[in-house]
Protein backbone atom coordinates (compact mmCIF):
# COMPACT_ATOMS: atom_id res chain seq x y z
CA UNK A 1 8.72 4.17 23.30
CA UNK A 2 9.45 0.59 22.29
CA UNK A 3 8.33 -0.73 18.83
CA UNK A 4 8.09 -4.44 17.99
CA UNK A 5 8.97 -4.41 14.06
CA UNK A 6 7.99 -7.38 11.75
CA UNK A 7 9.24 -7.95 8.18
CA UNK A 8 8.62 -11.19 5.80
CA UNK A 9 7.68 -9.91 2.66
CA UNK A 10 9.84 -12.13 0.92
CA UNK A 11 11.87 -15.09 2.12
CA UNK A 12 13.47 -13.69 5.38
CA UNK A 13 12.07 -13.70 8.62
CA UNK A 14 12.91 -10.50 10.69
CA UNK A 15 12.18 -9.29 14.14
CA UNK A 16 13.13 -6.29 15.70
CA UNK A 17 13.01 -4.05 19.50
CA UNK A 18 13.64 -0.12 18.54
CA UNK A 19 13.52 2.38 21.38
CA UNK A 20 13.06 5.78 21.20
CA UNK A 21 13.49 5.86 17.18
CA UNK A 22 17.54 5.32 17.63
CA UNK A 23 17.89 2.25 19.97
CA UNK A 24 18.06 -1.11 18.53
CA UNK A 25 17.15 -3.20 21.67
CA UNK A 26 17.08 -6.40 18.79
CA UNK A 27 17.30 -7.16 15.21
CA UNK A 28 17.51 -10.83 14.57
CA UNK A 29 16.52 -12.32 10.81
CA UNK A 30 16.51 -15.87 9.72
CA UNK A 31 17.80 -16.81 6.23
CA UNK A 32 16.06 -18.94 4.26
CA UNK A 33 18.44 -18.62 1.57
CA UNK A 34 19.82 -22.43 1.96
CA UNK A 35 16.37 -23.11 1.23
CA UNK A 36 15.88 -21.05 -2.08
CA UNK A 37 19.60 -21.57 -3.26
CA UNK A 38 18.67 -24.93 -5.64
CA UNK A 39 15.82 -22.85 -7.17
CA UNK A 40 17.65 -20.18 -8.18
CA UNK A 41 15.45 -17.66 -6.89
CA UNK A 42 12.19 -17.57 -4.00
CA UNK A 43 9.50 -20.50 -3.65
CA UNK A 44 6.30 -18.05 -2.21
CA UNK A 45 4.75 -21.26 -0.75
CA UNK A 46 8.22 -23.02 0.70
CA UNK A 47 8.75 -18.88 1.93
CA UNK A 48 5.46 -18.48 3.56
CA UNK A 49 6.00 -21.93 5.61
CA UNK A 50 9.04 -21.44 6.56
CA UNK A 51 7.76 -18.12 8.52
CA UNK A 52 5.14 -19.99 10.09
CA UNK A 53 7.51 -22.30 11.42
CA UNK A 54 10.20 -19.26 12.32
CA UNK A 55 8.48 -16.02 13.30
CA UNK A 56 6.75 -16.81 16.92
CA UNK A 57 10.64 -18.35 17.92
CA UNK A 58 12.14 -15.53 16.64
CA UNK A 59 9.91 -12.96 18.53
CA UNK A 60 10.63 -14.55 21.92
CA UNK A 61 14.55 -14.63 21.06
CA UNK A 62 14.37 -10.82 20.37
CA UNK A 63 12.84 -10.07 23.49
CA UNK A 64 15.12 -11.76 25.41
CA UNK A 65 17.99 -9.87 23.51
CA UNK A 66 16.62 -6.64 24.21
CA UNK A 67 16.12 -7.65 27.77
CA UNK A 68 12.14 -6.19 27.48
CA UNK A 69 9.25 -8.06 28.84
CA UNK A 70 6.58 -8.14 25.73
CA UNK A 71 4.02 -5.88 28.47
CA UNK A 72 6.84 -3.39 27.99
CA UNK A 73 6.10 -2.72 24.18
CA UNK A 74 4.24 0.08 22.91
CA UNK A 75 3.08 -0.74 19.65
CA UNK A 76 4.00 -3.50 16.47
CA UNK A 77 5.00 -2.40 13.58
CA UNK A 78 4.77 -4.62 10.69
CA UNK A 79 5.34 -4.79 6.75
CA UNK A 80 1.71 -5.00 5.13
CA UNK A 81 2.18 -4.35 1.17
CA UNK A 82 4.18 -5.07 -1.13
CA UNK A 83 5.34 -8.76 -1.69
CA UNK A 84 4.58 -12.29 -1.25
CA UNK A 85 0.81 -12.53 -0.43
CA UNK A 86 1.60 -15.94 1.71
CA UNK A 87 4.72 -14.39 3.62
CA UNK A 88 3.00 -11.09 4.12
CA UNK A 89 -0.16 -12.54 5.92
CA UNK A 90 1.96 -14.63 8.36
CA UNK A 91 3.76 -11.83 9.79
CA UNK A 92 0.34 -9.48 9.80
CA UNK A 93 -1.37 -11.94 11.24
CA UNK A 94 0.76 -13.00 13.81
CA UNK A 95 1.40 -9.17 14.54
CA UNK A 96 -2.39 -8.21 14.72
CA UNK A 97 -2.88 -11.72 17.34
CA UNK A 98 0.32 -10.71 19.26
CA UNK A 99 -0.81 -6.76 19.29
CA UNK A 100 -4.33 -7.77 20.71
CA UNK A 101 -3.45 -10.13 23.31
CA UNK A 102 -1.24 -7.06 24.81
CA UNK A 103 -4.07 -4.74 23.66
CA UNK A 104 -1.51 -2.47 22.02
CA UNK A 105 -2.07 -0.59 18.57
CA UNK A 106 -0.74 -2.54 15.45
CA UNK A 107 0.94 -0.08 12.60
CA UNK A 108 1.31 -1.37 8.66
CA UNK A 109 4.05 -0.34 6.80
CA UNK A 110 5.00 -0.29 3.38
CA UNK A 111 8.12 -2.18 2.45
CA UNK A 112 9.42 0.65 0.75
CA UNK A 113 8.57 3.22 3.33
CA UNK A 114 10.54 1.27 5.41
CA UNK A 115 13.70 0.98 3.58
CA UNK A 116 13.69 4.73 3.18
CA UNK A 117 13.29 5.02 7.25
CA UNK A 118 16.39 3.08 7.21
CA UNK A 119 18.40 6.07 6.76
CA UNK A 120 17.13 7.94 9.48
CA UNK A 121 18.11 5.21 12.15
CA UNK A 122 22.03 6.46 11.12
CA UNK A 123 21.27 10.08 10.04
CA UNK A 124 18.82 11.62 11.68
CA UNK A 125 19.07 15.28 10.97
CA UNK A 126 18.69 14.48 6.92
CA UNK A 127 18.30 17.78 4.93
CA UNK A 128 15.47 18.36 2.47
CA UNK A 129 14.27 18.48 -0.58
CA UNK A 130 16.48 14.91 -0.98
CA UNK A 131 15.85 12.47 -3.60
CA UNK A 132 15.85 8.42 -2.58
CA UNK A 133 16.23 5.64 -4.80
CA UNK A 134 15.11 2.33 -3.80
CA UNK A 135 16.84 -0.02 -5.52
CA UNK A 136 16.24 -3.69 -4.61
CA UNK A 137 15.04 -7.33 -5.80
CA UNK A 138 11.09 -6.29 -6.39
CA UNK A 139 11.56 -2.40 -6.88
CA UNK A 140 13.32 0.31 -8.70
CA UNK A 141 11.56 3.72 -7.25
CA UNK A 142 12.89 7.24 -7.52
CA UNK A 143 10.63 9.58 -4.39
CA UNK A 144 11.11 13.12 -3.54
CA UNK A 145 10.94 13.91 -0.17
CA UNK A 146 10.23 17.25 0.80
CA UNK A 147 10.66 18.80 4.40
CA UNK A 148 7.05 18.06 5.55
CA UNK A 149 6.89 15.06 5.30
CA UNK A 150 5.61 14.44 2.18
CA UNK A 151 6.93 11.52 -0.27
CA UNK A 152 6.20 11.90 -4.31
CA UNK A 153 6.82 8.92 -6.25
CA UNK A 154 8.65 10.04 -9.55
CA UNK A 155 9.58 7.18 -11.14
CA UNK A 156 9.62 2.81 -11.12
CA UNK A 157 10.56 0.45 -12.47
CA UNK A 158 8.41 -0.80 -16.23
CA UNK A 159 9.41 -4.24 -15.76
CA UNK A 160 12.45 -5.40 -14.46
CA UNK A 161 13.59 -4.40 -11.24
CA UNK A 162 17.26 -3.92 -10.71
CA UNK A 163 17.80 -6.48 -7.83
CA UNK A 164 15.95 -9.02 -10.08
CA UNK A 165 18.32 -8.07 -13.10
CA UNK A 166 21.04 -8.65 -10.56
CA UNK A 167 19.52 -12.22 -9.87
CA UNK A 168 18.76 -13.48 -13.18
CA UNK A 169 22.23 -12.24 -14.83
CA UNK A 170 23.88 -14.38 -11.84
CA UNK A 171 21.41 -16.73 -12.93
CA UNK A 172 22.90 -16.85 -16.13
CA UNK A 173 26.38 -16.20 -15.74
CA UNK A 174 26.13 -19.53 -13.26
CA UNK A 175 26.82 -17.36 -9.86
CA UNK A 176 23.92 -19.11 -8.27
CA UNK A 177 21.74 -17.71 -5.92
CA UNK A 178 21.13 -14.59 -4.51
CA UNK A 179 23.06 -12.74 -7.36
CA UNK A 180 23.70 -9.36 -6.44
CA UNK A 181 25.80 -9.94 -3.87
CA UNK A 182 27.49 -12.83 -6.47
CA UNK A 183 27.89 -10.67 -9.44
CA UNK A 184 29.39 -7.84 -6.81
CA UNK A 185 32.26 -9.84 -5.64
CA UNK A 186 32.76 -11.46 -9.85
CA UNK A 187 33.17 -8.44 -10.88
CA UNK A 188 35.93 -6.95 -8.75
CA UNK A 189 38.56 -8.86 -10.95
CA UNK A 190 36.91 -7.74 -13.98
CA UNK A 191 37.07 -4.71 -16.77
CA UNK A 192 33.43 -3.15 -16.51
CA UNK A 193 35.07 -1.39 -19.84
CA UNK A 194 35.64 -4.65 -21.49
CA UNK A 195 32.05 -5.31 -22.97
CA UNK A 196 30.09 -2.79 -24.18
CA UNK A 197 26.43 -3.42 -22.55
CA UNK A 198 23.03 -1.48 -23.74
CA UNK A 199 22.13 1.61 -21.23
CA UNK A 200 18.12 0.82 -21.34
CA UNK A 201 16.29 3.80 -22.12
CA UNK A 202 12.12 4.82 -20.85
CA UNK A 203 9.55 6.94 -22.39
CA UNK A 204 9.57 8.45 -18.89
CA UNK A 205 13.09 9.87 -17.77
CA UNK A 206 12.68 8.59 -14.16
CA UNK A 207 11.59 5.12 -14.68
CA UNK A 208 13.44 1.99 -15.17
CA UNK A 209 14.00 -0.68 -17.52
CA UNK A 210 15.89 -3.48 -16.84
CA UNK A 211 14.65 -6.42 -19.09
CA UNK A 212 16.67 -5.73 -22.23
CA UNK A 213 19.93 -5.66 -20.36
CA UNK A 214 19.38 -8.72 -19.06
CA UNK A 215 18.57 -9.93 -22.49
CA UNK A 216 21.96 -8.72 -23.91
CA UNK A 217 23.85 -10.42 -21.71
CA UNK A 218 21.68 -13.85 -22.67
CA UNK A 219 22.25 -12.97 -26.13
CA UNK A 220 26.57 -12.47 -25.61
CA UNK A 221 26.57 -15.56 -23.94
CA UNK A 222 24.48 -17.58 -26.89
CA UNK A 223 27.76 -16.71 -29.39
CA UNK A 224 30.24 -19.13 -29.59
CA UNK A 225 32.95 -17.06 -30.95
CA UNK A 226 33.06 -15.07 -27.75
CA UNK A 227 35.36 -16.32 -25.09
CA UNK A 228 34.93 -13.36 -22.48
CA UNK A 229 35.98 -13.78 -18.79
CA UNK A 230 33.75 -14.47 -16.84
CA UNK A 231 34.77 -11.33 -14.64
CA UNK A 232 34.58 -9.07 -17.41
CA UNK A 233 30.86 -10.24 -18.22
CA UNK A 234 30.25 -9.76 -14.57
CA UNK A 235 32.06 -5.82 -14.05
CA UNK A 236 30.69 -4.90 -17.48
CA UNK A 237 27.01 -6.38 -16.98
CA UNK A 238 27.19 -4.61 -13.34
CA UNK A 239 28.88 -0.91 -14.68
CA UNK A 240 25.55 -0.95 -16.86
CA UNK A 241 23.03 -1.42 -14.10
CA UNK A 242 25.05 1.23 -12.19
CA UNK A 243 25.27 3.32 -15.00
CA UNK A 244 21.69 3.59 -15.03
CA UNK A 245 20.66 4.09 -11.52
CA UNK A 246 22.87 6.52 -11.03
CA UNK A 247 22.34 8.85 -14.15
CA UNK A 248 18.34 9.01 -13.07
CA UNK A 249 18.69 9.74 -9.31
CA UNK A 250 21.22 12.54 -9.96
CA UNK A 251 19.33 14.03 -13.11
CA UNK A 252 16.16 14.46 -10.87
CA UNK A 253 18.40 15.61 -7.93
CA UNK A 254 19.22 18.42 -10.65
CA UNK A 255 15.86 19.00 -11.49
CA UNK A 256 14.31 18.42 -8.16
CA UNK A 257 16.75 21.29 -7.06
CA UNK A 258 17.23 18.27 -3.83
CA UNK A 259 20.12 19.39 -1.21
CA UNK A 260 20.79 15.14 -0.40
CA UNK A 261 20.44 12.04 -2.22
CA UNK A 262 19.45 9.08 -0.78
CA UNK A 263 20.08 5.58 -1.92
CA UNK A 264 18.18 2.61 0.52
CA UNK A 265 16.99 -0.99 -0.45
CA UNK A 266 18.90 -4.85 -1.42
CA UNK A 267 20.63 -3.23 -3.95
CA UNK A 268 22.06 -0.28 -1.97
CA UNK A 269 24.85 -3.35 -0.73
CA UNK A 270 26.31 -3.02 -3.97
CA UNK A 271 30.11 -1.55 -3.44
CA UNK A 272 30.21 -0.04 -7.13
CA UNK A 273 26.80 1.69 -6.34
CA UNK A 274 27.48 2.70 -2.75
CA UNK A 275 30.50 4.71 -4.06
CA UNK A 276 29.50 5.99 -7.54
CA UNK A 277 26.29 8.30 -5.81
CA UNK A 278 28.77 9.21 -3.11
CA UNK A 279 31.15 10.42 -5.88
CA UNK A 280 28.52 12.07 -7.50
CA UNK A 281 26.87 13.62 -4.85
CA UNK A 282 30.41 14.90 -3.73
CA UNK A 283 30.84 16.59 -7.17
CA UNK A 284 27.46 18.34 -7.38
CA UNK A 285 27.72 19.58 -3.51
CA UNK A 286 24.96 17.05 -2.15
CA UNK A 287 24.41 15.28 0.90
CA UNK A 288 24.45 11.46 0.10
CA UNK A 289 23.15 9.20 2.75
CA UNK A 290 23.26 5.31 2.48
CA UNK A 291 22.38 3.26 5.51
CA UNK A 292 25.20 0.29 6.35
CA UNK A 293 24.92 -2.96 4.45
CA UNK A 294 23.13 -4.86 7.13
CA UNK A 295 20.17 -1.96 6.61
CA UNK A 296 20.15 -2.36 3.19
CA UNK A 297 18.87 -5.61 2.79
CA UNK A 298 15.12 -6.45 4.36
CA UNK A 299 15.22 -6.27 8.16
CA UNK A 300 12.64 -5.42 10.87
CA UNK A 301 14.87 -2.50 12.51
CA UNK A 302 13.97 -0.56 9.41
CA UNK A 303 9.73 -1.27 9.92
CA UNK A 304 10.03 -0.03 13.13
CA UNK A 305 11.77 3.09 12.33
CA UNK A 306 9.40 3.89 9.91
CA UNK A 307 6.51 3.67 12.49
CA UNK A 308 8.55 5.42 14.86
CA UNK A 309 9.04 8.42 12.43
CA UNK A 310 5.50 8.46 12.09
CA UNK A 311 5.17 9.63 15.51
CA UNK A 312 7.30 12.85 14.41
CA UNK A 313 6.87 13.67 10.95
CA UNK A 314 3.53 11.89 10.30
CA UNK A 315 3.17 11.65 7.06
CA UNK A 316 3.80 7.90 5.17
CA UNK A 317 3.96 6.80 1.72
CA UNK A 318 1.26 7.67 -0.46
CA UNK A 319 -1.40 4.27 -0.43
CA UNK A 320 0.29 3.08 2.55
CA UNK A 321 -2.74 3.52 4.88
CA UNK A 322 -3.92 -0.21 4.71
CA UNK A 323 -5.77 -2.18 7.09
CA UNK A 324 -5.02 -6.20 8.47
């Protein structure tokens, strides 16, 4: 079975060709980060043209990479909810014209279900009860995902999400643009002990709260006595985001009674992150799975997974049954 996949929730235009649920026949994406950069963050309207002009391009190159005539495909998959409302209409629009001129089914996905179906592409034989946490620039999630199939969202994000604290401490640290992957590399000269940042605390034990971190580091850099490194800011600022993910996904691993942890979206890229739930699920005897970097971030190889695994375990994300 070949899937077409389609991503552009946000500002990068993915295609994909997955065979079979473990083939990638294609997985192309085109940046628009050169266009974002002098913002300092994602333009929804500059985003949403920019797939326009990219997407029907970018669908012929990945057929020609997977060496498939478009009659060969089975079905499209495509992300439908969440993200920009612009970007997500060109690529379920495109997908539902493309779809009926081969008169082949069309199949929405969440964004999030589909960073969680990243994992499978690497490791499929996952065991259950496991506990994921999406971690990325719109979301902060904790699920439970039991053996049939079912997902249970447990906790999110109350304002903040951690990918977006990632961007605007860059932001202000003067990183530039996109900051997780700028405050990751800062901070591997740094002392993540040096400055003492604020662990953000919920009413809720599994959601998130990001916004008064980021407001503690505006407030350290506002006082002119202080002279820190600008390393230090950026390991200390990052050891608290960390600190946080990390505490909540293992505490309802505990409680869940889960046998695997698993840790998908943007900020799953993040080397401090990547090795801190390995550690942790080494030390309480827990299967940790994390997909490789390039599955982290938003691609179409992970939308087409998850419509793949819909053919086998059947069940998606809870609300994720939309139309287009």
């Amino acid at each position: 079975m070949r899937i077409l996949g389609i991503e552009t929730s946000c500002d990068e235009t993915a295609v994909a060709v997955l065979e079979d649920g473990h083939i990638v026949r294609a997985d192309l994406i085109a940046s628009q980060v050169d266009l974002h950069q002098k913002y300092g963050g994602v333009v929804p309207e500059i985003a949403s043209r920019r797939h326009i002009e990219t997407i029907g391009p970018l669908v012929l190159s990945a057929l020609a990479v997977a060496d498939c005539a478009a009659e060969s495909l089975d079905a499209v998959a495509v992300t439908t909810q969440p993200g920009l409302i612009g970007a997500l209409l060109v690529g379920a629009c495109f997908a539902r014209s493309f779809a009926y001129a081969l008169q082949i089914p069309v199949i929405p996905i969440h964004h999030i279900e589909g960073h969680i179906a990243a994992v499978f592409l690497e490791h499929p034989a996952i065991v259950f009860p496991a506990i994921a946490l999406v971690a990325s620039g719109g979301h902060t999630d904790l699920y439970r995902l039991d053996p049939t199939g079912e997902y249970h969202i447990l906790g999110r994000t109350t304002d903040d999400a951690a990918g977006e604290a990632f961007d605007k401490g860059a932001r202000l640290l003067g990183l530039g643009y996109p900051g997780g992957p700028a405050i990751d590399r800062a901070a591997a000269a740094g002392d993540p002990k040096r400055i003492r940042f604020p662990r953000p605390r919920t009413a809720k034990e599994d959601d998130f709260s990001f916004s008064g971190l980021k407001s503690a580091l505006a407030r350290r850099l506002a006082l002119a006595e202080e002279k820190d490194a600008l390393a230090d800011l950026a390991a200390s600022y990052q050891a608290a985001i960390v600190d946080v993910l990390v505490e909540k996904t293992v505490r309802a691993a505990v409680r869940e009674r889960a046998r695997a942890i698993l840790l998908v979206g943007g900020v799953a890229a993040n080397r401090l992150l990547r090795r801190r739930i390995g550690e942790e699920g080494a030390r309480l005897g827990l299967a940790t799975y994390i997909p490789a970097p390039r599955y982290c971030t938003d691609n179409a190889v992970m939308i087409a997974m998850a419509a793949s695994l819909r053919q086998t375990r059947g069940t998606p994300l809870p609300d994720t049954r939309v139309s287009i």
